[in-house]
C-alpha atoms as a PDB file:
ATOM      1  CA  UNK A   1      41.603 -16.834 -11.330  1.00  0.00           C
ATOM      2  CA  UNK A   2      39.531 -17.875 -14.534  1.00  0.00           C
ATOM      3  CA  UNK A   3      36.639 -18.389 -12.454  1.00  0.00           C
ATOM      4  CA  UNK A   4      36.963 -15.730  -9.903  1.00  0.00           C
ATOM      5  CA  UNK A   5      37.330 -13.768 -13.693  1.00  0.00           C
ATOM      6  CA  UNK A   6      34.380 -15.105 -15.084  1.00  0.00           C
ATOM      7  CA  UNK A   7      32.131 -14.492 -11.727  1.00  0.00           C
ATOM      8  CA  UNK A   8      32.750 -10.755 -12.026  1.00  0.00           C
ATOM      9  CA  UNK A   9      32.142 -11.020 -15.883  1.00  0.00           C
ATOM     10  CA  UNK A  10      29.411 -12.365 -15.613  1.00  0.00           C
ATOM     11  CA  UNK A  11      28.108  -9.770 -12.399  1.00  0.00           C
ATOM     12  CA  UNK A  12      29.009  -6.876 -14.741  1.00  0.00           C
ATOM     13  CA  UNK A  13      26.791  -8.204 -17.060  1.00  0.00           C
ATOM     14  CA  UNK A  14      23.866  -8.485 -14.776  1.00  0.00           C
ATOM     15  CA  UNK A  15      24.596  -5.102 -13.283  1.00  0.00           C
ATOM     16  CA  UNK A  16      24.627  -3.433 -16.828  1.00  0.00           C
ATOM     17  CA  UNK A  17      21.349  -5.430 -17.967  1.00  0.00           C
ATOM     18  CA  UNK A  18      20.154  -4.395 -14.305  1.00  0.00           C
ATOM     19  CA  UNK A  19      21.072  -0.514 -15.259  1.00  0.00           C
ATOM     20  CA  UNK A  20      19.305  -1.212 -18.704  1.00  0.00           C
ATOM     21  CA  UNK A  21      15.954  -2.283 -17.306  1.00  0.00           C
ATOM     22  CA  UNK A  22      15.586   0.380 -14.941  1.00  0.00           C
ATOM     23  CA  UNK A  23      16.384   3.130 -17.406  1.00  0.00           C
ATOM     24  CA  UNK A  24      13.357   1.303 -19.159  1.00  0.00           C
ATOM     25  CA  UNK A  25      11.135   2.099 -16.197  1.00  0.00           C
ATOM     26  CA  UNK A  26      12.231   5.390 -15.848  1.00  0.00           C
ATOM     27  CA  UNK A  27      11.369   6.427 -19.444  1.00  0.00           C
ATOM     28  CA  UNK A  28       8.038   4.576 -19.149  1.00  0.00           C
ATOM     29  CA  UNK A  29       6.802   6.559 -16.331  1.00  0.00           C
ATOM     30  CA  UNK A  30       4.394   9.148 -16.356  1.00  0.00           C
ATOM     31  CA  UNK A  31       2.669  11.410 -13.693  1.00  0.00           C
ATOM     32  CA  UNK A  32      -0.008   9.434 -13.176  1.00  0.00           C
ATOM     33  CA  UNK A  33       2.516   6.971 -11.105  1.00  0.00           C
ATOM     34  CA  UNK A  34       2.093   8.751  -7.781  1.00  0.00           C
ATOM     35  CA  UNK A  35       5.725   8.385  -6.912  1.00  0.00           C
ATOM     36  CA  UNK A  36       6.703  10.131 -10.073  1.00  0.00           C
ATOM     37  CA  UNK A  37       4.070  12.776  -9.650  1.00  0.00           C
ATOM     38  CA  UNK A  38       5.788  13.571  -6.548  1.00  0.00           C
ATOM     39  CA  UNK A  39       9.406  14.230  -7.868  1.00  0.00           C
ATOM     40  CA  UNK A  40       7.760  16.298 -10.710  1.00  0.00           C
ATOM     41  CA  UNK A  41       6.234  18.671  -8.523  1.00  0.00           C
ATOM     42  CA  UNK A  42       8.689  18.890  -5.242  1.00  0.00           C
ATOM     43  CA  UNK A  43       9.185  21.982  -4.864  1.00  0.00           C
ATOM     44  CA  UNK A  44       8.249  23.264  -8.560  1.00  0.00           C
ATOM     45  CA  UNK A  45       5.724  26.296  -7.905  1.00  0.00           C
ATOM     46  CA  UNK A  46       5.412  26.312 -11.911  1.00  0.00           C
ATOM     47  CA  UNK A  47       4.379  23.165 -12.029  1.00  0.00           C
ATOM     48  CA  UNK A  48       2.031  23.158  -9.683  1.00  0.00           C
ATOM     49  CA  UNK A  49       0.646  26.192 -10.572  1.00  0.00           C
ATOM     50  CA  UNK A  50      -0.270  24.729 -13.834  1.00  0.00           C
ATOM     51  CA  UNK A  51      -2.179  22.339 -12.312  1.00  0.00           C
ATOM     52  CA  UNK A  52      -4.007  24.679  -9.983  1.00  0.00           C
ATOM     53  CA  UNK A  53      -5.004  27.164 -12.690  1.00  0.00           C
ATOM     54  CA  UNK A  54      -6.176  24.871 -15.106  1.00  0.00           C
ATOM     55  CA  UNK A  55      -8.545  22.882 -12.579  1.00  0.00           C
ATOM     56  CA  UNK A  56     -10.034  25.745 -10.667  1.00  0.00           C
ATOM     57  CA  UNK A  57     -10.002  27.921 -13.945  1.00  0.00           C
ATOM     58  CA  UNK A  58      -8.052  30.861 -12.371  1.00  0.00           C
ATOM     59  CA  UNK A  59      -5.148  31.961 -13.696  1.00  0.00           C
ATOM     60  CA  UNK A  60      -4.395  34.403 -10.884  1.00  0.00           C
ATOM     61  CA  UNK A  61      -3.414  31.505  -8.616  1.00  0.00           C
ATOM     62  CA  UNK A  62       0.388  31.868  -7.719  1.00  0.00           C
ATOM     63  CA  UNK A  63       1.735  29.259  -5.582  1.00  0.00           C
ATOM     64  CA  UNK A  64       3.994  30.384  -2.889  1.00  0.00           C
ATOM     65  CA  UNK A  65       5.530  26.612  -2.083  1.00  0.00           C
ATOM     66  CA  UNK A  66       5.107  23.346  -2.822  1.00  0.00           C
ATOM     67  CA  UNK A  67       5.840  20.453  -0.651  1.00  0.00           C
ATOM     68  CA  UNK A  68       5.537  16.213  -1.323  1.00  0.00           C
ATOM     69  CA  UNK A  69       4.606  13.429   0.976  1.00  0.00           C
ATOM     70  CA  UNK A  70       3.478  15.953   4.043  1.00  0.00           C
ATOM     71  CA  UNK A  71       2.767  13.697   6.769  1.00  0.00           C
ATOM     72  CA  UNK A  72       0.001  15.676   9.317  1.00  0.00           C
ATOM     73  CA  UNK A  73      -0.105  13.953  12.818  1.00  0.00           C
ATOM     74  CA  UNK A  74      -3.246  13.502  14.552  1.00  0.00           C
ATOM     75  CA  UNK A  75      -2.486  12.667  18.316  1.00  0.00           C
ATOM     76  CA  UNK A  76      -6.408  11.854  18.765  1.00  0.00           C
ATOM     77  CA  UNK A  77      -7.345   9.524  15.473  1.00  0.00           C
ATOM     78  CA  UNK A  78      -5.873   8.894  12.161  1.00  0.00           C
ATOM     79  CA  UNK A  79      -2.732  10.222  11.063  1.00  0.00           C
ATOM     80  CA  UNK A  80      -2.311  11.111   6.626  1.00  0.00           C
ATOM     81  CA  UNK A  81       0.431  11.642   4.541  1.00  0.00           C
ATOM     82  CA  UNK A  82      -0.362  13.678   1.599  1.00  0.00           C
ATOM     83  CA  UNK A  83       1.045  13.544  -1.873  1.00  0.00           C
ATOM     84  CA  UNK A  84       1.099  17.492  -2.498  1.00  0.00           C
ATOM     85  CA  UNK A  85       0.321  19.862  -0.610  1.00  0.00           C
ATOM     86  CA  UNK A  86       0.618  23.707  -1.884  1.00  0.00           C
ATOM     87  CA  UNK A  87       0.188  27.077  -0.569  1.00  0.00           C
ATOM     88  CA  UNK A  88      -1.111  30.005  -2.794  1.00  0.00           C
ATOM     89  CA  UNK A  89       0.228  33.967  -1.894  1.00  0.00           C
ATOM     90  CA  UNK A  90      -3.662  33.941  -0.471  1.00  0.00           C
ATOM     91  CA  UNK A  91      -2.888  32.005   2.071  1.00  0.00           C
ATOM     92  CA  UNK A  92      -5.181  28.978   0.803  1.00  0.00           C
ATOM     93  CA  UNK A  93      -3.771  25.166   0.930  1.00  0.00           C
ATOM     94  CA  UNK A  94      -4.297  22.636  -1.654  1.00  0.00           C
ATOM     95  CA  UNK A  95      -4.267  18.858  -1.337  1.00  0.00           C
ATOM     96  CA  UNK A  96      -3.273  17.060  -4.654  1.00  0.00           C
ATOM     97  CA  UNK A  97      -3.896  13.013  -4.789  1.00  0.00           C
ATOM     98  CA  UNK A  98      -3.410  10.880  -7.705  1.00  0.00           C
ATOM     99  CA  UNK A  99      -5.585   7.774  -7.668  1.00  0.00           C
ATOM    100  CA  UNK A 100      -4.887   5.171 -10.020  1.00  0.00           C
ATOM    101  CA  UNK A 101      -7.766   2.687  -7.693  1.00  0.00           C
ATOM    102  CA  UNK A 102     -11.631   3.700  -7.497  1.00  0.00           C
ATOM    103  CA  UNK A 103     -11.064   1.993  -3.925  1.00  0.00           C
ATOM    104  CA  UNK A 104      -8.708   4.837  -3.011  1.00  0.00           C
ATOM    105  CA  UNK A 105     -10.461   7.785  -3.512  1.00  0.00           C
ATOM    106  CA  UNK A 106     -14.072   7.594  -1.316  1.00  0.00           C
ATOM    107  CA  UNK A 107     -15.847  10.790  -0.736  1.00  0.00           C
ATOM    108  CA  UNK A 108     -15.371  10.175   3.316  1.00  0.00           C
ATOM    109  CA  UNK A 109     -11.520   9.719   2.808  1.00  0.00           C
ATOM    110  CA  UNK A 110     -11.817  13.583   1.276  1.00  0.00           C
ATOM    111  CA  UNK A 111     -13.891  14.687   3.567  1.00  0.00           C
ATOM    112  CA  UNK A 112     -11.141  12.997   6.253  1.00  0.00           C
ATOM    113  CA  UNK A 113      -8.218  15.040   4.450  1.00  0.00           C
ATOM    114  CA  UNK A 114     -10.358  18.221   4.607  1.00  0.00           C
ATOM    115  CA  UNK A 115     -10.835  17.671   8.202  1.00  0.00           C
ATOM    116  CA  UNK A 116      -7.475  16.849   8.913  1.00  0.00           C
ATOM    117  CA  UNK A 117      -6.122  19.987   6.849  1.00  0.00           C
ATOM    118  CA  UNK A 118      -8.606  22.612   9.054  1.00  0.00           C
ATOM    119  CA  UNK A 119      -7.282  20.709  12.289  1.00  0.00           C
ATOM    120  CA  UNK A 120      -3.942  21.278  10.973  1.00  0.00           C
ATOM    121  CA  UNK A 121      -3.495  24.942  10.086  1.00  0.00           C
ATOM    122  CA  UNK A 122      -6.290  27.283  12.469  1.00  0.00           C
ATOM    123  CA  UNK A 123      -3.245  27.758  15.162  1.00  0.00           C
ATOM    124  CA  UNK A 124      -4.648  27.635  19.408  1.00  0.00           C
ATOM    125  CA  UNK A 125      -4.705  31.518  19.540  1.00  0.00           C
ATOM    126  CA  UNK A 126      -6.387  31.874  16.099  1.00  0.00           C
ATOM    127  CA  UNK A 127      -9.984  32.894  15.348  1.00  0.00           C
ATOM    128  CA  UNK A 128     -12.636  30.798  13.091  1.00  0.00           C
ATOM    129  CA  UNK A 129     -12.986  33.487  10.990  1.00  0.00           C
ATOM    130  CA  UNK A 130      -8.999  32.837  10.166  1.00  0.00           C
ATOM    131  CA  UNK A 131      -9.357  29.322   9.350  1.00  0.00           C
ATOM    132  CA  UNK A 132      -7.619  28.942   5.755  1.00  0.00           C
ATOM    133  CA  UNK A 133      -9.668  28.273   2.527  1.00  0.00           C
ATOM    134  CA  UNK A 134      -8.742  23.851   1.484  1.00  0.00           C
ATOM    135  CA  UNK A 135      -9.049  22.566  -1.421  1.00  0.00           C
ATOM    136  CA  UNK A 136      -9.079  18.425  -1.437  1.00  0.00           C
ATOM    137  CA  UNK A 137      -8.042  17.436  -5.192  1.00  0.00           C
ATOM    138  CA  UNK A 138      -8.474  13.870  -6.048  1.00  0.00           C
ATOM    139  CA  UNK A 139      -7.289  13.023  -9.770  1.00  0.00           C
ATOM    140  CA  UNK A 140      -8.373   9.487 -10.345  1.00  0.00           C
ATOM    141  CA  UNK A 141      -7.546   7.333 -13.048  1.00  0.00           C
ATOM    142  CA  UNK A 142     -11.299   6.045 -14.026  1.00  0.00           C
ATOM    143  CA  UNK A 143     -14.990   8.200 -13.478  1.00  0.00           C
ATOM    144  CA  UNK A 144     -15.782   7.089 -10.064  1.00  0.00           C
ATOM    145  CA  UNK A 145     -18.555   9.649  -9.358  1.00  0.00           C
ATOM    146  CA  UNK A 146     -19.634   7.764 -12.979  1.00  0.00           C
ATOM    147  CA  UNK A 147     -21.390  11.003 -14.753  1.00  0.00           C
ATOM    148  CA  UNK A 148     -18.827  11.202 -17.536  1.00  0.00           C
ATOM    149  CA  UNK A 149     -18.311  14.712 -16.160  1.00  0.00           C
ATOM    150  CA  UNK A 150     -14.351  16.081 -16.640  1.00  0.00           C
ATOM    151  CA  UNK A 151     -14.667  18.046 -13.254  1.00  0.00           C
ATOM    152  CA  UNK A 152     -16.606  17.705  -9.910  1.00  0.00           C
ATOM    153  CA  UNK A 153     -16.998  20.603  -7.701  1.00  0.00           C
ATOM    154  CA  UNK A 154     -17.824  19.543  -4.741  1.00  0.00           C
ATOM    155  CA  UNK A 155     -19.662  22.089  -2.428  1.00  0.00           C
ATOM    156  CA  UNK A 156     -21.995  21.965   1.167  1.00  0.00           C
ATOM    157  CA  UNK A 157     -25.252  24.155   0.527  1.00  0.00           C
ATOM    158  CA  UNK A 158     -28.401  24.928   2.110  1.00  0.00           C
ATOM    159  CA  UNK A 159     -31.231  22.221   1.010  1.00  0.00           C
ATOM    160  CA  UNK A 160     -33.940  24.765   1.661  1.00  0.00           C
ATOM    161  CA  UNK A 161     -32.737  27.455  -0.914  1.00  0.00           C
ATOM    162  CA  UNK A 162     -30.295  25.554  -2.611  1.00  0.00           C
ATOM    163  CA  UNK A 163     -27.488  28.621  -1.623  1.00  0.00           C
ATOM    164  CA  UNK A 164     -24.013  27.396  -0.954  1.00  0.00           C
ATOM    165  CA  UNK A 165     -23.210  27.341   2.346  1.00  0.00           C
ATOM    166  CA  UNK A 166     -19.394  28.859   2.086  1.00  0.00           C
ATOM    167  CA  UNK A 167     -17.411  27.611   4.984  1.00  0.00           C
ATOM    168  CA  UNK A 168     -13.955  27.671   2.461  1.00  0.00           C
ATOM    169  CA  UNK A 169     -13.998  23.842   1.972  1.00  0.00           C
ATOM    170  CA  UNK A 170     -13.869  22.600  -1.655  1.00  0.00           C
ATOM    171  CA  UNK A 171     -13.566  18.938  -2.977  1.00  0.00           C
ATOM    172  CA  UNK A 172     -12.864  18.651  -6.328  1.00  0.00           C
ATOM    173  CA  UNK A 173     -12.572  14.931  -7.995  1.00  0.00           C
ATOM    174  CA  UNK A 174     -10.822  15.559 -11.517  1.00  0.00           C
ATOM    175  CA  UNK A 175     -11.602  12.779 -14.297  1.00  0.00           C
ATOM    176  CA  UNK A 176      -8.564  12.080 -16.052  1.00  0.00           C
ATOM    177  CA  UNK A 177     -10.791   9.617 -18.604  1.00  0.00           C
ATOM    178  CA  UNK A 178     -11.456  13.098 -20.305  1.00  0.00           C
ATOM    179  CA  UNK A 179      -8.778  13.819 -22.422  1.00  0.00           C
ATOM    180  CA  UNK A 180     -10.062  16.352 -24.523  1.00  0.00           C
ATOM    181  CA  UNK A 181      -8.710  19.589 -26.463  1.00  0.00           C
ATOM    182  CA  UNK A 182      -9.625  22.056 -23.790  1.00  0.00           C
ATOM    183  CA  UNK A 183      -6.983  23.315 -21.294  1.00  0.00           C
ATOM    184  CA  UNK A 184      -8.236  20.425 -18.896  1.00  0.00           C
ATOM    185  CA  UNK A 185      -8.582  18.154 -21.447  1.00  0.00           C
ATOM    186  CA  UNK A 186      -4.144  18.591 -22.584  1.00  0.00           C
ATOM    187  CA  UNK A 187      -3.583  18.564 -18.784  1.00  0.00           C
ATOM    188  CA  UNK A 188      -4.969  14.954 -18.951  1.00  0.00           C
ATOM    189  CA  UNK A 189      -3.022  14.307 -21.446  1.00  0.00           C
ATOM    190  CA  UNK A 190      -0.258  15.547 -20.016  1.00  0.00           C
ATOM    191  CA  UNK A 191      -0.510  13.143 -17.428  1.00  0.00           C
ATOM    192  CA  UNK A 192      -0.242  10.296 -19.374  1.00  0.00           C
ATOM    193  CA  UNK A 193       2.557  11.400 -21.318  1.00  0.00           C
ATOM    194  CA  UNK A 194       6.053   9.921 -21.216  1.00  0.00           C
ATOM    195  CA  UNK A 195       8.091  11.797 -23.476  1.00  0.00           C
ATOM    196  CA  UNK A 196       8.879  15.628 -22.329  1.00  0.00           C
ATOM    197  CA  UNK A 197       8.615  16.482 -26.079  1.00  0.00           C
ATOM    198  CA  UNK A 198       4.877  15.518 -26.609  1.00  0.00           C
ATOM    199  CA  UNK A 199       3.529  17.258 -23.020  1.00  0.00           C
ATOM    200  CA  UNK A 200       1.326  20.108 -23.714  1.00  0.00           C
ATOM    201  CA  UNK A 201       2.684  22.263 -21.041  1.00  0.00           C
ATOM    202  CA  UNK A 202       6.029  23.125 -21.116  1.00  0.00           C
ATOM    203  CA  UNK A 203       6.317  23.404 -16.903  1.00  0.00           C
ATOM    204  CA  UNK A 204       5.984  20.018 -17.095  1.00  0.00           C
ATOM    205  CA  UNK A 205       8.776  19.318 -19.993  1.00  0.00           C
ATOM    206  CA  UNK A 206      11.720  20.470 -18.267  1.00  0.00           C
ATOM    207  CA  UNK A 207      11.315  18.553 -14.731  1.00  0.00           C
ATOM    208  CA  UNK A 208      10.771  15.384 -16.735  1.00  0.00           C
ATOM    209  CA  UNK A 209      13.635  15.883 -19.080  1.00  0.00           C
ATOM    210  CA  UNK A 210      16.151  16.247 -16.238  1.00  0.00           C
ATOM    211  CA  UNK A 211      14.566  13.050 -14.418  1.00  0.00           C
ATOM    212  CA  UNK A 212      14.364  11.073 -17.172  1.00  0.00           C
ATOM    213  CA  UNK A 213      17.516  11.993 -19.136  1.00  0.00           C
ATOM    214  CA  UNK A 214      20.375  14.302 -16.906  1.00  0.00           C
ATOM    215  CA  UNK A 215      22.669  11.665 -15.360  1.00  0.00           C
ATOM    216  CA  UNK A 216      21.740  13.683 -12.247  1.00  0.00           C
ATOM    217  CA  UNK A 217      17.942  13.138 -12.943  1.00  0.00           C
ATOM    218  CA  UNK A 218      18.259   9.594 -13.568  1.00  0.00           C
ATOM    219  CA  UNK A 219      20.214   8.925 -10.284  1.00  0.00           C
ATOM    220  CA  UNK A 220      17.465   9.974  -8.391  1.00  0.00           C
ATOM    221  CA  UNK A 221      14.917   8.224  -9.898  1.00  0.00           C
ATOM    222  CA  UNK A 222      17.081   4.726 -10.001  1.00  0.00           C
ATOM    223  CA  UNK A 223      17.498   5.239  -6.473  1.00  0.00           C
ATOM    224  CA  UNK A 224      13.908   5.439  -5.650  1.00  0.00           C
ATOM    225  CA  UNK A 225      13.329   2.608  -8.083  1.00  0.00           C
ATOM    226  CA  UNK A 226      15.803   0.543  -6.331  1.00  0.00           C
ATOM    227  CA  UNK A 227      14.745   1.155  -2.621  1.00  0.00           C
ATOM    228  CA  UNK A 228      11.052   0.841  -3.926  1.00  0.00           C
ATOM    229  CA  UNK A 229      12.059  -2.623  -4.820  1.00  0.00           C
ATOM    230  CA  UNK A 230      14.139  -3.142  -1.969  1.00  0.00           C
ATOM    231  CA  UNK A 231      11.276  -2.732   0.209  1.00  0.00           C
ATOM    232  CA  UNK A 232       8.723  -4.723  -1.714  1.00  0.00           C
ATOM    233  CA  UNK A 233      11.649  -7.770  -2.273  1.00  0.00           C
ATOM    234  CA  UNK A 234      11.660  -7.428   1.393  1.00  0.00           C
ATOM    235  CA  UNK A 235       7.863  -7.237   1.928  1.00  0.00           C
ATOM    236  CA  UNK A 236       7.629 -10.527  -0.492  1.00  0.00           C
ATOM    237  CA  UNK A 237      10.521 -12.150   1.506  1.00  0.00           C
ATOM    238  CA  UNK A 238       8.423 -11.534   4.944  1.00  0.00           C
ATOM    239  CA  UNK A 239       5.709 -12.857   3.030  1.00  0.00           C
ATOM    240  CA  UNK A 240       6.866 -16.100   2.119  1.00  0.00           C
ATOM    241  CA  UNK A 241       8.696 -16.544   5.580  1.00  0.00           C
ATOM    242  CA  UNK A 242       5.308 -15.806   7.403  1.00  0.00           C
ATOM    243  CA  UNK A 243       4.003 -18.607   4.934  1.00  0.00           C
ATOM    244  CA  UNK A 244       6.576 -20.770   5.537  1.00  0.00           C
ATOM    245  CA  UNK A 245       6.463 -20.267   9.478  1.00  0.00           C
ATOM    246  CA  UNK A 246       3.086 -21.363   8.881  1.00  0.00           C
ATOM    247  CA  UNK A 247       3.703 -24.616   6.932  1.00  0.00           C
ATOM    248  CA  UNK A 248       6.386 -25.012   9.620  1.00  0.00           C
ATOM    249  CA  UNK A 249       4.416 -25.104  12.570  1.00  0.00           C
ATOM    250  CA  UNK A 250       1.519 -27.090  10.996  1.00  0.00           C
ATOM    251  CA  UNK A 251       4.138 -29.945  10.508  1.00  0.00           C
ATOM    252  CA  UNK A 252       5.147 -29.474  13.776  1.00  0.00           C
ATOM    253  CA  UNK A 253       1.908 -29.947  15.024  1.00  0.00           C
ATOM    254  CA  UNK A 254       1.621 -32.733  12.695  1.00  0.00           C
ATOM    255  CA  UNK A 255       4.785 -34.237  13.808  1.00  0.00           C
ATOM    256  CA  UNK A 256       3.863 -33.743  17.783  1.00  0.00           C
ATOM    257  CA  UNK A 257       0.745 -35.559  16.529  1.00  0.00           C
ATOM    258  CA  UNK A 258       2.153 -38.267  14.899  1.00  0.00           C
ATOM    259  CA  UNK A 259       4.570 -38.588  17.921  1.00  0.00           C
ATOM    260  CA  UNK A 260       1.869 -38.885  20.404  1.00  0.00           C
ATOM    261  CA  UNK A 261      -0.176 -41.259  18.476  1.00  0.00           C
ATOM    262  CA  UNK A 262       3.418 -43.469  18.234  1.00  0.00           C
ATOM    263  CA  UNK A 263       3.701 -43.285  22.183  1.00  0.00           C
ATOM    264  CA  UNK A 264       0.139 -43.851  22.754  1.00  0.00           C
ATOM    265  CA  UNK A 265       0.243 -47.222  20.312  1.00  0.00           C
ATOM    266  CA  UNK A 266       3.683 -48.254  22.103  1.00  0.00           C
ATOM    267  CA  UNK A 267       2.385 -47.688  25.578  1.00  0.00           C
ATOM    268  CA  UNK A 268      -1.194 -49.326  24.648  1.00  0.00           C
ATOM    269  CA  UNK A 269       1.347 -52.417  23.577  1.00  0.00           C
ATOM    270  CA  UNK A 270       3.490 -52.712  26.850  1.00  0.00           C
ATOM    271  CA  UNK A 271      -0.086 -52.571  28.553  1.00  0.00           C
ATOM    272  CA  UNK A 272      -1.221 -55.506  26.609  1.00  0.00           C
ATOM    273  CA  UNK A 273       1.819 -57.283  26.938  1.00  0.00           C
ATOM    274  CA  UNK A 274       1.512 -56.629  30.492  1.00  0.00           C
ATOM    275  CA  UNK A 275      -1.885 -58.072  31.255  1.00  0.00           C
ATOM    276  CA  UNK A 276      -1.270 -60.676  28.993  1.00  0.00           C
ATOM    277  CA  UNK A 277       1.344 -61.926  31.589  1.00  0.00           C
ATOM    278  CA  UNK A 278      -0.805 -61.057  34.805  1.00  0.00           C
ATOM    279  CA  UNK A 279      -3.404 -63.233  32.715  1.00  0.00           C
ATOM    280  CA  UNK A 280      -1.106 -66.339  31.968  1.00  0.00           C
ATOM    281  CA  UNK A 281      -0.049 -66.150  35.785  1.00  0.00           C
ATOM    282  CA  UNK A 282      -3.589 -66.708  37.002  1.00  0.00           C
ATOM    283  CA  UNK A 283      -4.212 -62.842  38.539  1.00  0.00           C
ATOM    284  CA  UNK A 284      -7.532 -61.739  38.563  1.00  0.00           C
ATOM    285  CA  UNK A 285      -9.906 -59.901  35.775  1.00  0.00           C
ATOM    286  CA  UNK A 286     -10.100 -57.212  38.247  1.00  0.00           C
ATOM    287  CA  UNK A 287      -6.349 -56.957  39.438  1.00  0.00           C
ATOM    288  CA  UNK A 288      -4.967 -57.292  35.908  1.00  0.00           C
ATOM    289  CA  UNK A 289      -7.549 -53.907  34.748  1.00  0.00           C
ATOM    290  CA  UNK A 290      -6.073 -51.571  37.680  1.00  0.00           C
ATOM    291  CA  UNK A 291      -2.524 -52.784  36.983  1.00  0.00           C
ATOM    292  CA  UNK A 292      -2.341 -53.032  33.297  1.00  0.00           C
ATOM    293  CA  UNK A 293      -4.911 -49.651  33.032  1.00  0.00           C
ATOM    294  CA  UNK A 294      -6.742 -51.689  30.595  1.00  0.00           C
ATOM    295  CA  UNK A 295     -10.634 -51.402  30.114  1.00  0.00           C
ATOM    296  CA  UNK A 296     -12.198 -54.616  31.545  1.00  0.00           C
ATOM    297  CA  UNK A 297     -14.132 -55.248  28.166  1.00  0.00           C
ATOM    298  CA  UNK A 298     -10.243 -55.467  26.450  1.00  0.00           C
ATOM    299  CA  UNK A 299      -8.531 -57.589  29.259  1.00  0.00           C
ATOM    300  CA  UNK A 300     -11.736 -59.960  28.800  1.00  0.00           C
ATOM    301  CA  UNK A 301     -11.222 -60.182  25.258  1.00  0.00           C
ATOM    302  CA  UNK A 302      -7.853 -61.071  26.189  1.00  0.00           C
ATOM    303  CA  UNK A 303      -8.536 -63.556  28.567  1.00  0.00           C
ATOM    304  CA  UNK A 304     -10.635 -64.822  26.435  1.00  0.00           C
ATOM    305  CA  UNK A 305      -8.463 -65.565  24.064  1.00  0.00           C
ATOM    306  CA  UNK A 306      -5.479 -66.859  26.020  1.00  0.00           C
ATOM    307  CA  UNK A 307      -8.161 -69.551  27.292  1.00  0.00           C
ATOM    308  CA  UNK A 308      -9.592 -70.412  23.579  1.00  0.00           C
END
């Protein structure tokens, strides 16, 4: 009983220090962690309207909904999931991406999700002239279009007159290196932030105070945090089993190699012993090479030196 006592004393510790360090994570996150960038705008117009106004400078903009992780099939080609996707009362749909990696945000992976959004949403029976206005929003972590600019507008034009050719495609790559004091500038900020009380904009504050300190909130986020790790224990675990399936079968192969070589050498040894005898008994050079399948150079070295 002491022991069975002590192993749940001891598990109730673990569990609590368990509880402890993911309560840690939780208050160190910030919305420039995709997954927690989701949760803070699912399905919170205000939110995302924030973000909308501020980087297109147009406060008009009212989002009708808001959705998180949209995945768009593509029965032809390659298939997306999208980390925000909104809809203004326009009609116009809006693809947010956070990218923390220069790696993930290529100009032909936006022009792919503003492909993919056109294929999407101009229905069979619908027009051209119908086709939705898309906006492609990449906010990435470092400068990668590397002109120290806060904003990139991202436009097709005509080379001859230099007129924008408007076909209601936009890609807009959003620096979030630029932290300054203008409205885009805080909403940088913002992003980094991890306490509710220091974000400039107060749509923000409220979503992250209920993830980050409701019981409800934190709930949520713990189980995200815990089947996130889940998967990636799991992912490690496949990892080391593929590894050690592969140190496995190289010492099988090793082993069926050692094996052979063993049975080679003891058949090589009865065949020796064999013409060794044919030898002694008088038999032949030739007669003792096709029964002993000797070469003839090693049963005359052998004769050789049975008669030395």
């Amino acid at each position: 009983m002491a022991i069975l006592y002590e192993g749940v004393e001891v598990m109730q510790i673990n569990e609590a220090s368990q509880n402890t360090e993911i309560k840690q994570v939780i208050r160190s996150l910030c919305m420039m962690n995709n997954r927690f960038m989701n949760f803070m705008l699912d399905d919170n117009k205000e939110a995302a309207q924030v973000f909308l106004r501020v980087i297109l400078g147009d406060d008009k903009i009212k989002v009708r909904n808001v959705r998180i992780q949209s995945f768009i099939q593509n029965i032809y080609g390659h298939s997306s999931q999208l980390d925000i996707l909104a809809q203004d009362s326009e009609g116009r749909y809006f693809n947010v991406e956070v990218q923390r990696s220069d790696e993930g945000a290529p100009a032909r992976r936006a022009r792919f999700y503003s492909s993919i959004l056109d294929t999407h949403f101009l229905q069979p029976s619908k027009l051209y002239e119908e086709l939705p206005d898309t906006y492609v929003i990449f906010i990435t972590e470092n400068d990668v279009l590397r002109d120290n600019l806060p904003l990139y507008n991202i436009r097709r034009r005509i080379d001859e007159n230099a007129k924008c050719f408007e076909d209601g495609s936009h890609i807009i790559y959003v620096n979030s290196q630029r932290r300054d004091d203008t409205a885009l500038g805080k909403l940088m900020q913002d992003l980094y932030c991890t306490e509710p009380k220091n974000l400039h904009y107060h749509e923000f504050a409220e979503r992250m105070e209920f993830l980050k300190y409701s019981k409800e909130g934190e709930e949520k986020m713990t189980d995200v945090i815990e089947e996130y790790a889940t998967r990636k224990a799991e992912a490690a675990a496949k990892a080391v089993e593929e590894k050690m399936t592969d140190v496995i079968e190289e010492y099988a192969a090793k082993k069926a190699e050692a094996v052979a070589k063993e049975a080679s050498e003891k058949a090589q040894a009865r065949n020796i012993e064999l013409a060794k005898d044919l030898l002694s008994e008088g038999e032949s050079i030739e007669r003792t090479v096709r029964l002993s399948k000797l070469s003839e150079a090693e049963v005359r070295e052998l004769a050789s030196k049975l008669s030395a």
